[in-house]
Every structure is written in structure tokens, then in C-alpha cells.
C-alpha atoms as a PDB file:
ATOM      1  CA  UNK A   1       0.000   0.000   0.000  1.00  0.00           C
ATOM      2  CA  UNK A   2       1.260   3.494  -0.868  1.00  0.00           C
ATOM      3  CA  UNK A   3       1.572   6.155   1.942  1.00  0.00           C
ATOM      4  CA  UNK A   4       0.885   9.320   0.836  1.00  0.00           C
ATOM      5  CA  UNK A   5       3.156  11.796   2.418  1.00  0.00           C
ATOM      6  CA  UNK A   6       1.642  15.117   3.290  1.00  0.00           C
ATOM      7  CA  UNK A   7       4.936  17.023   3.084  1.00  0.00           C
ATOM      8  CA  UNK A   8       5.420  16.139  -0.745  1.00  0.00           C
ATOM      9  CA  UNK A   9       2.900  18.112  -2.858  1.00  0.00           C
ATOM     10  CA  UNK A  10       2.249  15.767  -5.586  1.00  0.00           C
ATOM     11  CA  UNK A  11       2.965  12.271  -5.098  1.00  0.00           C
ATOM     12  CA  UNK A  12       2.942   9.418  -7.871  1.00  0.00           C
ATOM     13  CA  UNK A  13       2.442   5.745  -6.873  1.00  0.00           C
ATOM     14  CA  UNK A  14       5.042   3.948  -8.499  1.00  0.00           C
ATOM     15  CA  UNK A  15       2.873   0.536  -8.916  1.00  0.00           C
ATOM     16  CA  UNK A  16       0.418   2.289 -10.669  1.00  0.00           C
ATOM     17  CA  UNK A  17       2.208   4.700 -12.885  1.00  0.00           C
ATOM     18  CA  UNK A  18       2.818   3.871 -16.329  1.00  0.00           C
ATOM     19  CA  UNK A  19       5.315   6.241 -17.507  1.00  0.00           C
ATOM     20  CA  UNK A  20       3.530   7.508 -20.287  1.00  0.00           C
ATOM     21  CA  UNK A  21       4.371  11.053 -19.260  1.00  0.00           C
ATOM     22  CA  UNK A  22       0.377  12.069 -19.958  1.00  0.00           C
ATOM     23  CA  UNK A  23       0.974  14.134 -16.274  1.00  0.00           C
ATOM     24  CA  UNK A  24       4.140  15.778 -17.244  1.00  0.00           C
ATOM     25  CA  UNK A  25       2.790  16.653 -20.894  1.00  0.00           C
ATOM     26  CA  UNK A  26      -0.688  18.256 -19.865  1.00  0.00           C
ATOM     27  CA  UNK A  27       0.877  20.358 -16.583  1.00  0.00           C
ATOM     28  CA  UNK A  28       0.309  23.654 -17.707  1.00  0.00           C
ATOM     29  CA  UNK A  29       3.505  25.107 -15.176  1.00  0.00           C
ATOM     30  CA  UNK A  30       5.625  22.405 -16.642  1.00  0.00           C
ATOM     31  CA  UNK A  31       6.617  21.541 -13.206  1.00  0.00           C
ATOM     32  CA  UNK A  32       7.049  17.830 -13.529  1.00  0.00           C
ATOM     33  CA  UNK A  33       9.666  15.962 -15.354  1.00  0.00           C
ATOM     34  CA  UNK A  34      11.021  12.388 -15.779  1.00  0.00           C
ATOM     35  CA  UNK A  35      14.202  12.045 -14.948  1.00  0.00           C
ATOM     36  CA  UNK A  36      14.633   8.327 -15.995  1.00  0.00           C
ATOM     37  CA  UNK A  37      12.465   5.813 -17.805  1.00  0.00           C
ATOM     38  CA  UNK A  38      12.576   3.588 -14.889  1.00  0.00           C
ATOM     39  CA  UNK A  39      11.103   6.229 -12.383  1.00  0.00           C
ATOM     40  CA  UNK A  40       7.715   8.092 -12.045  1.00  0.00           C
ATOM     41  CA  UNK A  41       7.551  11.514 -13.241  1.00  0.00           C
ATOM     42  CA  UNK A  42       8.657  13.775  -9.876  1.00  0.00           C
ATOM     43  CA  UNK A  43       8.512  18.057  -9.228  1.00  0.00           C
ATOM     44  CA  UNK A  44      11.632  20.492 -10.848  1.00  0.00           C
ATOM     45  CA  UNK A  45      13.066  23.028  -8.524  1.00  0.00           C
ATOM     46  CA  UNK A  46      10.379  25.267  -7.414  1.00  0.00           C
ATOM     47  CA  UNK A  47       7.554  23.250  -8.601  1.00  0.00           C
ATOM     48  CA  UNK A  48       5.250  23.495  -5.617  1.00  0.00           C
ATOM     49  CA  UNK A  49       5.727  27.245  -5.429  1.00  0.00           C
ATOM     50  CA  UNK A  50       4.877  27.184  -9.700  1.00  0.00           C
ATOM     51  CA  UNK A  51       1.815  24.734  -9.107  1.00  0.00           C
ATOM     52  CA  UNK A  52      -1.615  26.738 -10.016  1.00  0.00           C
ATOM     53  CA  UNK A  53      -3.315  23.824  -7.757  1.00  0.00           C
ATOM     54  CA  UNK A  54      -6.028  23.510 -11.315  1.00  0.00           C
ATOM     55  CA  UNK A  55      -5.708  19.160 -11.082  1.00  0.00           C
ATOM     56  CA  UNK A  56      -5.185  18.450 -14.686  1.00  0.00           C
ATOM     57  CA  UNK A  57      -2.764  16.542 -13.371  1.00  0.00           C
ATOM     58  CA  UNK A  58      -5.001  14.030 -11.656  1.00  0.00           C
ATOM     59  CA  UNK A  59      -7.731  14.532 -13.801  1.00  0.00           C
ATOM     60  CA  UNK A  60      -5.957  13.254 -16.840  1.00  0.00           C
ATOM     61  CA  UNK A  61      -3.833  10.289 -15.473  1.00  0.00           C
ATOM     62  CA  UNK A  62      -6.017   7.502 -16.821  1.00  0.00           C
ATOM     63  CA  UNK A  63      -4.142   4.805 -14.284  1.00  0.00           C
ATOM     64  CA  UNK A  64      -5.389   7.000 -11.322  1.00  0.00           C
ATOM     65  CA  UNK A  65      -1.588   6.963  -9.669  1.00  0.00           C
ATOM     66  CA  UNK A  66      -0.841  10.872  -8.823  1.00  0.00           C
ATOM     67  CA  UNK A  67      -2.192  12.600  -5.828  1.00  0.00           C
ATOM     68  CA  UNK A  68      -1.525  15.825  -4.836  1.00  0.00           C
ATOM     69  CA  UNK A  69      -1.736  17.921  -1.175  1.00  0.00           C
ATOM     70  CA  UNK A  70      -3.849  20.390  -2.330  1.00  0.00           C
ATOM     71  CA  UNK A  71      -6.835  18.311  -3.791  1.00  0.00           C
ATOM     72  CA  UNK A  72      -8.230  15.802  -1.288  1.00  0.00           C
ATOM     73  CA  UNK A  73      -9.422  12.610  -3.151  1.00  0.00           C
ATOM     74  CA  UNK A  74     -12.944  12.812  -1.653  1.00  0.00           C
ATOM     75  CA  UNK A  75     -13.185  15.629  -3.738  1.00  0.00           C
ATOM     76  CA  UNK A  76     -12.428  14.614  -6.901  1.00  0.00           C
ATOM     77  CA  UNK A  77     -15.276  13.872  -9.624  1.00  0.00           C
ATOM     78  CA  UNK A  78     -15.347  10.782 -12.135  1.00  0.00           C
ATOM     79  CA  UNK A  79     -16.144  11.829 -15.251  1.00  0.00           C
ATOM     80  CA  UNK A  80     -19.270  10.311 -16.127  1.00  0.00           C
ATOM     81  CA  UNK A  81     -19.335   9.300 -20.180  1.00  0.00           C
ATOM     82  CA  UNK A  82     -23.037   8.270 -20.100  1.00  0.00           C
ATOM     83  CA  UNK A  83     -23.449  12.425 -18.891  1.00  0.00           C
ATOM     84  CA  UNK A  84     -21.293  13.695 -21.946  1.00  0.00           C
ATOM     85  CA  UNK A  85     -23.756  15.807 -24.533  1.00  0.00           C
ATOM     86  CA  UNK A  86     -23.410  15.442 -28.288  1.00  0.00           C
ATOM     87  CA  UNK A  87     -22.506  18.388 -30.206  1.00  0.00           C
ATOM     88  CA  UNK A  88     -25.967  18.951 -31.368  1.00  0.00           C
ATOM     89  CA  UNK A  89     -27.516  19.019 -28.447  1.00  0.00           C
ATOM     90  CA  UNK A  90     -25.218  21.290 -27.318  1.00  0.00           C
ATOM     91  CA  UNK A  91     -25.494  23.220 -30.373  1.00  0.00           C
ATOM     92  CA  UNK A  92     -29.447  23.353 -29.389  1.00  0.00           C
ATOM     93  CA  UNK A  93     -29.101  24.352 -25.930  1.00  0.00           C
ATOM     94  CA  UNK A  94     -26.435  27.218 -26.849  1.00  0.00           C
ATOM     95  CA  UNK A  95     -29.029  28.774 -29.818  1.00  0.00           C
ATOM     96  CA  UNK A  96     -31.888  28.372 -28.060  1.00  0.00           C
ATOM     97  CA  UNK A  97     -30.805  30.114 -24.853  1.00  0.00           C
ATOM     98  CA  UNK A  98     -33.119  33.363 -24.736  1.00  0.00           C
ATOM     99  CA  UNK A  99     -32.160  36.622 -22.766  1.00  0.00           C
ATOM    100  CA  UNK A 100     -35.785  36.613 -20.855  1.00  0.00           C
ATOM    101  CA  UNK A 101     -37.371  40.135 -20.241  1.00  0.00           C
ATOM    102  CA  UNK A 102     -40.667  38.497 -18.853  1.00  0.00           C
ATOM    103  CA  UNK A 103     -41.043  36.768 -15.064  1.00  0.00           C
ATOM    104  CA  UNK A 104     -43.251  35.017 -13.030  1.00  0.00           C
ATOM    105  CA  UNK A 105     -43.544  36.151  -9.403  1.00  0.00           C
ATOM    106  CA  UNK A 106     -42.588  33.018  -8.206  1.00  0.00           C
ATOM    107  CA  UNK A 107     -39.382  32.599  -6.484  1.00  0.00           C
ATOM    108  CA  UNK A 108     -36.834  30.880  -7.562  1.00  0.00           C
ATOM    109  CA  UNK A 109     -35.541  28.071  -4.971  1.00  0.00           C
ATOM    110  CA  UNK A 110     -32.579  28.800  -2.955  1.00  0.00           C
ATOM    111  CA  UNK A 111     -31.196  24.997  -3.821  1.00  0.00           C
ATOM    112  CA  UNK A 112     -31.808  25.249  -7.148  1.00  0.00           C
ATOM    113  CA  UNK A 113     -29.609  28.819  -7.109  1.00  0.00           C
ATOM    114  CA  UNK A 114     -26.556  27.117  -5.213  1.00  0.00           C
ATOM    115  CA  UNK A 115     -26.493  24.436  -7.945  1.00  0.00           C
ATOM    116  CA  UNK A 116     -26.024  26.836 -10.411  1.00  0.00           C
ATOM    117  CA  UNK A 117     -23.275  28.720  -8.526  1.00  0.00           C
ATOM    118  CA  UNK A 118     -21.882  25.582  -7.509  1.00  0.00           C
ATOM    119  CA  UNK A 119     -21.388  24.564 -11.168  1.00  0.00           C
ATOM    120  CA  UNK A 120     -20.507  28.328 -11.802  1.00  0.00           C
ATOM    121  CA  UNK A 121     -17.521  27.650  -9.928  1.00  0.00           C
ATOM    122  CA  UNK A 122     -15.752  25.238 -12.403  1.00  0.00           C
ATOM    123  CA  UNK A 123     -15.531  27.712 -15.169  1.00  0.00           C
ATOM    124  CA  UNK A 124     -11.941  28.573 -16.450  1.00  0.00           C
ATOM    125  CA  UNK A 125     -10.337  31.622 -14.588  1.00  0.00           C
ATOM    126  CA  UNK A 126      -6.955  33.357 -15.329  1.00  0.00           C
ATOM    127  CA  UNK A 127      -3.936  31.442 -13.962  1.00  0.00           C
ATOM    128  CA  UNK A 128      -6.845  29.166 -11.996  1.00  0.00           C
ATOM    129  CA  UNK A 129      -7.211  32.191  -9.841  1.00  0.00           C
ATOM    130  CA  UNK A 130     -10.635  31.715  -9.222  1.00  0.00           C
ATOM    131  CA  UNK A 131     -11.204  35.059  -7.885  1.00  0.00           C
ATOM    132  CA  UNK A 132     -15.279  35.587  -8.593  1.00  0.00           C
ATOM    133  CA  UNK A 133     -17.285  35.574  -5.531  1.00  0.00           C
ATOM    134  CA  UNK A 134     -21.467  36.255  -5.848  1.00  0.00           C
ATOM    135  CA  UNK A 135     -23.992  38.417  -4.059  1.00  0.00           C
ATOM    136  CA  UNK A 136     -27.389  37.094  -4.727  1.00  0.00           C
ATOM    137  CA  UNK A 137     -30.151  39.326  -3.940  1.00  0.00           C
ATOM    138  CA  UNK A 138     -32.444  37.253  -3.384  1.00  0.00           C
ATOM    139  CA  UNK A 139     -35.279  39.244  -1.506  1.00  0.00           C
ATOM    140  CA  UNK A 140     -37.384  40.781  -4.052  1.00  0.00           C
ATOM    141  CA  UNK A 141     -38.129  44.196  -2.344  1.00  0.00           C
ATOM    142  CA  UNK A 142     -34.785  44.697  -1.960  1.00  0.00           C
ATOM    143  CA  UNK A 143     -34.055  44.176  -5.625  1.00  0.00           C
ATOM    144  CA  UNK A 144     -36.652  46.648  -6.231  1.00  0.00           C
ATOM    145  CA  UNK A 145     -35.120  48.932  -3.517  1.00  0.00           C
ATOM    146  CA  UNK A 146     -31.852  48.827  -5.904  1.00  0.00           C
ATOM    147  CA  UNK A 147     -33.856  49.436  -9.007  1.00  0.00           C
ATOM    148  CA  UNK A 148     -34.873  52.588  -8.183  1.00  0.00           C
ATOM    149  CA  UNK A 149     -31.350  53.691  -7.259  1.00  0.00           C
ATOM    150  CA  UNK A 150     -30.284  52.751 -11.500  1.00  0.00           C
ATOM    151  CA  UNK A 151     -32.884  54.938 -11.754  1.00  0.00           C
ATOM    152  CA  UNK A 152     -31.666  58.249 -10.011  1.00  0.00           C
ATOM    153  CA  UNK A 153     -28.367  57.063 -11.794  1.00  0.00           C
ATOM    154  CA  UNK A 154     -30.210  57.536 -14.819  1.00  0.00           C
ATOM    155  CA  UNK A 155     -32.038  60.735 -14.156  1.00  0.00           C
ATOM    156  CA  UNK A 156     -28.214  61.902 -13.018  1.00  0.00           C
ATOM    157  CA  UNK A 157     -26.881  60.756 -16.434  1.00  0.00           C
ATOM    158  CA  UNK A 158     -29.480  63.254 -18.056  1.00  0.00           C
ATOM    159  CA  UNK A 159     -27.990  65.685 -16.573  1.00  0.00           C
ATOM    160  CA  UNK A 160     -24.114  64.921 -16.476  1.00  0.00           C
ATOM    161  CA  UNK A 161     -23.603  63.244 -19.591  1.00  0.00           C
ATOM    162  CA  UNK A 162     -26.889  64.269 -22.139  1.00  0.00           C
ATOM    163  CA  UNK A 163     -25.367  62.209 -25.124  1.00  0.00           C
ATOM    164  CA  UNK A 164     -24.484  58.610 -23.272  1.00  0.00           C
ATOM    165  CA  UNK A 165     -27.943  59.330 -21.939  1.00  0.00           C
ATOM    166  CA  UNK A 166     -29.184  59.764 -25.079  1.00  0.00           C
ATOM    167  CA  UNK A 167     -28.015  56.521 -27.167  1.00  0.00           C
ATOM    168  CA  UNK A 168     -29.180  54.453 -24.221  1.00  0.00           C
ATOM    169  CA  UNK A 169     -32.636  55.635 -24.562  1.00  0.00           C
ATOM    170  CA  UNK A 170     -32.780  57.222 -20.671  1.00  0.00           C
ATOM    171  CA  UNK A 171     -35.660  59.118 -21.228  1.00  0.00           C
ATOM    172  CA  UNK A 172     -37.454  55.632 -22.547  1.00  0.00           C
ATOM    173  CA  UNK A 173     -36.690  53.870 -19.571  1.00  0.00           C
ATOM    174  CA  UNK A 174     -37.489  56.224 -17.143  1.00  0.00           C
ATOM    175  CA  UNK A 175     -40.845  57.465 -18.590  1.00  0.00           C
ATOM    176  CA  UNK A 176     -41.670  53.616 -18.291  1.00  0.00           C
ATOM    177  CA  UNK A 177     -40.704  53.404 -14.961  1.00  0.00           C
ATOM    178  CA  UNK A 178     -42.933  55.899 -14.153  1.00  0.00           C
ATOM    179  CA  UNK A 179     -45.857  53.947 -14.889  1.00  0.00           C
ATOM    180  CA  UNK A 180     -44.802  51.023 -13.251  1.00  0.00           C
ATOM    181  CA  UNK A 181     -42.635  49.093 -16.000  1.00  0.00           C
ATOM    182  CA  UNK A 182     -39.276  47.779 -15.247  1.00  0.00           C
ATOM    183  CA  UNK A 183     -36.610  48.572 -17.959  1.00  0.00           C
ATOM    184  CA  UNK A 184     -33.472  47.500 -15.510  1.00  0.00           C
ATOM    185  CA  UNK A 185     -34.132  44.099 -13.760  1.00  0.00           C
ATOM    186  CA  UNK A 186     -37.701  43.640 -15.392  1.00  0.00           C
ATOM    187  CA  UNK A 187     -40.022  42.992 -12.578  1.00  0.00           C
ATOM    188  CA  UNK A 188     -37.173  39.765 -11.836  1.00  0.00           C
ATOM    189  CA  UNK A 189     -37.373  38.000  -8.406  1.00  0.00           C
ATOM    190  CA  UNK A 190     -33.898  37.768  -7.819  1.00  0.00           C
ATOM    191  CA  UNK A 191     -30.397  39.136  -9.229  1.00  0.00           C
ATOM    192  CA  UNK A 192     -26.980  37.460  -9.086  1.00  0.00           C
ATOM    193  CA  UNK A 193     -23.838  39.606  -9.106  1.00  0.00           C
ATOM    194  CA  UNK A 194     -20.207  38.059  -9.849  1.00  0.00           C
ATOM    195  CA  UNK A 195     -17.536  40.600  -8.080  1.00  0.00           C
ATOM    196  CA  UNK A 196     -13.692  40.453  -7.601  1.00  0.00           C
ATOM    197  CA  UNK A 197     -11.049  42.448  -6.348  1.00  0.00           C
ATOM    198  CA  UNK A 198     -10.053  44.537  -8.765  1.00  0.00           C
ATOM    199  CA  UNK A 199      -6.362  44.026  -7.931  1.00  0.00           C
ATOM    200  CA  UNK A 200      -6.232  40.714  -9.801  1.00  0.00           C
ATOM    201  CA  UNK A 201      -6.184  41.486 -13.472  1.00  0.00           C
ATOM    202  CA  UNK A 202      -8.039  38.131 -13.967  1.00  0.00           C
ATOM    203  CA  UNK A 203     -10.843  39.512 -12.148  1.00  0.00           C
ATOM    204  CA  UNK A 204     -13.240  40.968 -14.899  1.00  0.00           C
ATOM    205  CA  UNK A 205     -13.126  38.085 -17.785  1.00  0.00           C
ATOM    206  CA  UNK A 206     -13.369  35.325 -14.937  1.00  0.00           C
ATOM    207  CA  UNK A 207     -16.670  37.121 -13.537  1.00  0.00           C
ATOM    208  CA  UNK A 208     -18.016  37.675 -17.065  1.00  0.00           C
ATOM    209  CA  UNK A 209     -16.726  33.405 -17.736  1.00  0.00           C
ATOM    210  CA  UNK A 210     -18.426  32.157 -14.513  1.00  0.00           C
ATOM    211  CA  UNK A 211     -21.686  34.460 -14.563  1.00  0.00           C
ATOM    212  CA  UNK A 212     -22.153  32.802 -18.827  1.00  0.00           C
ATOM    213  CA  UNK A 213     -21.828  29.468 -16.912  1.00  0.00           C
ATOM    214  CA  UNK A 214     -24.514  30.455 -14.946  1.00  0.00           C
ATOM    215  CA  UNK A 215     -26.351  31.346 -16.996  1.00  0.00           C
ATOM    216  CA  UNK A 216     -26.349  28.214 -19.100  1.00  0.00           C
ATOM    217  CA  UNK A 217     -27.075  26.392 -16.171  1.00  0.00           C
ATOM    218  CA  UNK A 218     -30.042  28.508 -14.927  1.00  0.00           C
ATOM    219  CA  UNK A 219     -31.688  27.484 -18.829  1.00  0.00           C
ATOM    220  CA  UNK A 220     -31.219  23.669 -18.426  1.00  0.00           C
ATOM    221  CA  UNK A 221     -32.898  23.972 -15.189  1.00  0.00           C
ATOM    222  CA  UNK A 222     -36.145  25.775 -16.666  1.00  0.00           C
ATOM    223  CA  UNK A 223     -35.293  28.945 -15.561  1.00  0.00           C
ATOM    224  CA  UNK A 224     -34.778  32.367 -17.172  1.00  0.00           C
ATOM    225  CA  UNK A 225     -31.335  34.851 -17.466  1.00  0.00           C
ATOM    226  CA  UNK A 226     -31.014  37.944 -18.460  1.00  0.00           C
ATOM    227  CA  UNK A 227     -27.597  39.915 -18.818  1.00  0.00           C
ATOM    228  CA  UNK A 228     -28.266  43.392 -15.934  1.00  0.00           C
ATOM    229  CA  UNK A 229     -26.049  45.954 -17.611  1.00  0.00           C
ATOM    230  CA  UNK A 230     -27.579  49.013 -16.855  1.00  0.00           C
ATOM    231  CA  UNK A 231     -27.355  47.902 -12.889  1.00  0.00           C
ATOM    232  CA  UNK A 232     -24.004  46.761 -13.283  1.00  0.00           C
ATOM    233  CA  UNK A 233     -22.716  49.748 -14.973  1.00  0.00           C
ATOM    234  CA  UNK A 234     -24.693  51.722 -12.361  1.00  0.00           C
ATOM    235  CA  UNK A 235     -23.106  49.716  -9.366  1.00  0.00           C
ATOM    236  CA  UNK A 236     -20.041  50.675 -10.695  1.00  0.00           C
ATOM    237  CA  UNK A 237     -20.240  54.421 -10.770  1.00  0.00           C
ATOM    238  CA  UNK A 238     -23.128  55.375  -8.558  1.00  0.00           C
ATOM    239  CA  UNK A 239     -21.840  56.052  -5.038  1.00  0.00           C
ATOM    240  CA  UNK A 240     -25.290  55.119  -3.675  1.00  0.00           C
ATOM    241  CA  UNK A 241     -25.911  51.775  -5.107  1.00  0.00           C
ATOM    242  CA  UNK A 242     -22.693  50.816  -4.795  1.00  0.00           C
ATOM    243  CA  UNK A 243     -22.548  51.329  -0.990  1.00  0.00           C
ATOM    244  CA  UNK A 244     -25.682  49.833  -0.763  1.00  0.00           C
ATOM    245  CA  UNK A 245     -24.382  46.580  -2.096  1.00  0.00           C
ATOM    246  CA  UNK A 246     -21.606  46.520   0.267  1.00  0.00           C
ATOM    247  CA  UNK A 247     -19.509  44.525  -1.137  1.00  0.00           C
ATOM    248  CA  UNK A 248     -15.881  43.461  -0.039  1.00  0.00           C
ATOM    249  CA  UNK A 249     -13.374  46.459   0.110  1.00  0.00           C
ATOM    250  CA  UNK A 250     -11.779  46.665  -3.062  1.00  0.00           C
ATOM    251  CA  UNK A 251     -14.051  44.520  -4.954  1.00  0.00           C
ATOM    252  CA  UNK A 252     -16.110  45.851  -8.054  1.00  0.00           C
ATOM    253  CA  UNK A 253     -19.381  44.329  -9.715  1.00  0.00           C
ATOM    254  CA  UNK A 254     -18.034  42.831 -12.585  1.00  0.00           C
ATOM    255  CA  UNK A 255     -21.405  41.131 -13.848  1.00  0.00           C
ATOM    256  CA  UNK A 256     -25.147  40.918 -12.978  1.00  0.00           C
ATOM    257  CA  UNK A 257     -27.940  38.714 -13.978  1.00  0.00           C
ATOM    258  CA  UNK A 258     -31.508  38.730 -13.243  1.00  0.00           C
ATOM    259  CA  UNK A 259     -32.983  35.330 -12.547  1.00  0.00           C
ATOM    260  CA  UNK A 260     -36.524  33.943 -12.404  1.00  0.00           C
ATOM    261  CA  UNK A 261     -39.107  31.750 -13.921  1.00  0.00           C
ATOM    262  CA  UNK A 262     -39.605  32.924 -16.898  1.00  0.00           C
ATOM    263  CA  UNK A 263     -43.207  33.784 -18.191  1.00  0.00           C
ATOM    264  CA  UNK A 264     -43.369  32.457 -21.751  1.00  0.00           C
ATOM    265  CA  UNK A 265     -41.787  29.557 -23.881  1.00  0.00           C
ATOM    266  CA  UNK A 266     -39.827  30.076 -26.989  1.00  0.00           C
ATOM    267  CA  UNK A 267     -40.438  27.495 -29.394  1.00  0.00           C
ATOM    268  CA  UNK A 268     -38.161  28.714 -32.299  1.00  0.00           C
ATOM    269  CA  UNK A 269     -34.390  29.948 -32.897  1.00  0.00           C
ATOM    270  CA  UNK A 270     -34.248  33.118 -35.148  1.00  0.00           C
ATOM    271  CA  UNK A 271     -31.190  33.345 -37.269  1.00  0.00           C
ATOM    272  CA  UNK A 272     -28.538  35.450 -36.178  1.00  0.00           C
ATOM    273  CA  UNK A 273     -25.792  37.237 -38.355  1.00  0.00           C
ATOM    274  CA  UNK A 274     -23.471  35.297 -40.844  1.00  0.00           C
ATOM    275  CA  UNK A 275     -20.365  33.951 -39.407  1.00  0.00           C
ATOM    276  CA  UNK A 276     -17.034  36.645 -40.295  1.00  0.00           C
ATOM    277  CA  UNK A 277     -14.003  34.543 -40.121  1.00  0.00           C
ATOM    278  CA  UNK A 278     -10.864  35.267 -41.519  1.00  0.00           C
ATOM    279  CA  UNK A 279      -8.529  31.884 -41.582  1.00  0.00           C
ATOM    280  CA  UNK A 280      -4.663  32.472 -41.901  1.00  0.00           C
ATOM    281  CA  UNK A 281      -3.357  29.673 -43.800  1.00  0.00           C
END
């Protein structure tokens, strides 16, 4: 029986290893080598410090012989082949995912929102950072409380900057919030905001990465997304909504979706613009 050693960061069971160097070709840091033919692939100089902890290492060895400190085997996931999607269906649930602009009242379950943050988590981040963290506001009123905040934004931005104000069609939105219609979260239940400290340059894309996986998620589960711009973009540069959101000192609101049921069915995928691609041969 092997005995894993917890002061060696990645550790390769000799008995099972098959020196086919699939670990030491798919480590993105390049941090393990083999040194003979005989041995098991082991760490260069400064490996551990150079590890990004992401696991392709034991996610790929097929003979299941490398563990490693940092990723305790009761956490690890088989990949389950009879799960695996074909590329049409795929293809199908990519085209056919709607922004939704129309809600139910009806809350959305808590359970069902941590399993789509849950599988939020797994989307690709810079370095394997993983920086996003998520404020759901979850209680309706409040999210209504919020709203009206985009809104003074927006009455502000008539004023400060007449022209942005303008193209965004301001004067639309807020002469239809007057009389009770929603143009910023649209009468949604809930809204889920991805935020990171600014400080890690990874922070925006992996916030705009993990809230797309969300959304995707929220559509195979019946439910309806829709991309919250004008709040985000508000939260951003509206003292008062962006205390009120509190978030984590030198974090910023790097994306924000609404979330409910939605209202309607869609039943057919309108075409969308050709394809422009340029190949370089």
C-alpha cells in the first residue's frame, strides 16, 4: 500500500504509474519531469511554489496513480461518459438560450440557485485564480429597492452626460418606470452579481466566464437569465448603489444577472448574423 506523504505536494504511486508522461505533458507550469524511464515523473526546482493547484494533473492520469496535497481525493469527480452531450444538443441548448425580459412572481428556490453557482464555480479563470465571488439578492423588495437607485443614476446621467444618456434611450426607460414598467431588472425576483477584487487582473473576464456558466445552467434547469447591464454599470459608478451593495473592500461588480421563472416559452431559434471569419493559412 502506498503512503501518501503530506509534506510532498504531488505524489505518484510507483505501482500504478505507467510512464507515459500524460501528467508531465498536460501540466500547464511544466513543473514535472522524468528524470529516468525507470522512475515516475517527480517536481523540478520550485515546482510546488509554480503549481496553479487547477488538477489536470489528476484529472488526466487515466491509471489514477498521482495525488496531490492540495486536492483531497474525496473531492475529486469521475467523469461520467453516459453524462457527456453530443454536439448537437449542445449546439441546441447554446441557440436556443433566450435573454428573458418576462417573469413570473414566483421565487426561484434557494437549492436550485446554489447548484447553479456551484457549477458556476468550475468555469476557467486566469492562472486558476478563481477570484469571482457572488452576491445574490435574493429578496425581491430589496431588488426593487436597488432598481430605483439605476434609476436616479439615470435621471443623473441626463444631466451629467446628455449624449451617453441619449443613445441608451434614458428618457425611454425612465418614462416607463414611471408607470410602473421595469426597464433595468424587469419585474425579476432575484439578481446574481459576480464581483472580484479589482487588484487581480483576472478579475473581470473570470466574472463575465463564470456568470455565462450560470447562466447556461439557470436554462437547463427551466429557468430564465437575463444579462443586468444598466445595474451593473450603475453599481459601478453610482456612489449610492454601490454602498448599498456593500460589497468586499476593493471589490467591483463585474457582472449581474436577473434570474426567475420565466413567463413564456420560446419554441423557435431566429437566425442570427453570418459567421465573419478570416482563416490564416
Amino acid at each position: 500500500m502506498t503512503i501518501y506523504c503530506e509534506i510532498i505536494m504531488i505524489h505518484i504511486d510507483p505501482d500504478r504509474c505507467k510512464r507515459d508522461l500524460i501528467c508531465v505533458m498536460e501540466c500547464p507550469t511544466r513543473i514535472l519531469e522524468q528524470k529516468t524511464k525507470e522512475a515516475p515523473p517527480v517536481l523540478v526546482r520550485d515546482g510546488e511554489s509554480l503549481c496553479i493547484r487547477c488538477g489536470h494533473c489528476v484529472a488526466v492520469c487515466p491509471h489514477e496513480a498521482l495525488s496531490h496535497r492540495d486536492i483531497p481525493r474525496d473531492q475529486i469527480e469521475p467523469v461520467r461518459p453516459e453524462l457527456q452531450v453530443s454536439f448537437d444538443q449542445a449546439a441546441q441548448l447554446l441557440k436556443s438560450r433566450r435573454s428573458i425580459r418576462s417573469y413570473k412572481s414566483k421565487p426561484v428556490e434557494r437549492e436550485k440557485i446554489l447548484d447553479i453557482l456551484n457549477v458556476a464555480r468550475f468555469a476557467p479563470s486566469g492562472h486558476n485564480n478563481q477570484p469571482v465571488s457572488w452576491l445574490v439578492i435574493y429578496n425581491t423588495d430589496e431588488l426593487r429597492r436597488l432598481t430605483a437607485m439605476v434609476i436616479d443614476w439615470m435621471r443623473q446621467m441626463q444631466q451629467d452626460n446628455p449624449a451617453m444618456a441619449a443613445q441608451w434611450h434614458f428618457d425611454r426607460i425612465l418614462a416607463g418606470y414611471e408607470i410602473g414598467m421595469d426597464g433595468i431588472c424587469r419585474h425579476a425576483p432575484h439578481l446574481l452579481i459576480a464581483h472580484a477584487d479589482k487588484a487581480d487582473p483576472t478579475a473581470p473576464d473570470a466574472c463575465v466566464i463564470a456568470a455565462s456558466a450560470a447562466e447556461l445552467g439557470a436554462f437547463t434547469m427551466g429557468l430564465g437569465v437575463c444579462w443586468a447591464g444598466f445595474f451593473r454599470t450603475a453599481a459601478l459608478f453610482w456612489p449610492p448603489l454601490s454602498q448599498a451593495l456593500a460589497l468586499p473592500a476593493g471589490h467591483l461588480p463585474y457582472a449581474a444577472l436577473i434570474l426567475g421563472y420565466p413567463r413564456f416559452v420560446y419554441h423557435r431559434i431566429p437566425p442570427r448574423k453570418q459567421l465573419s471569419i478570416t482563416w490564416r493559412t
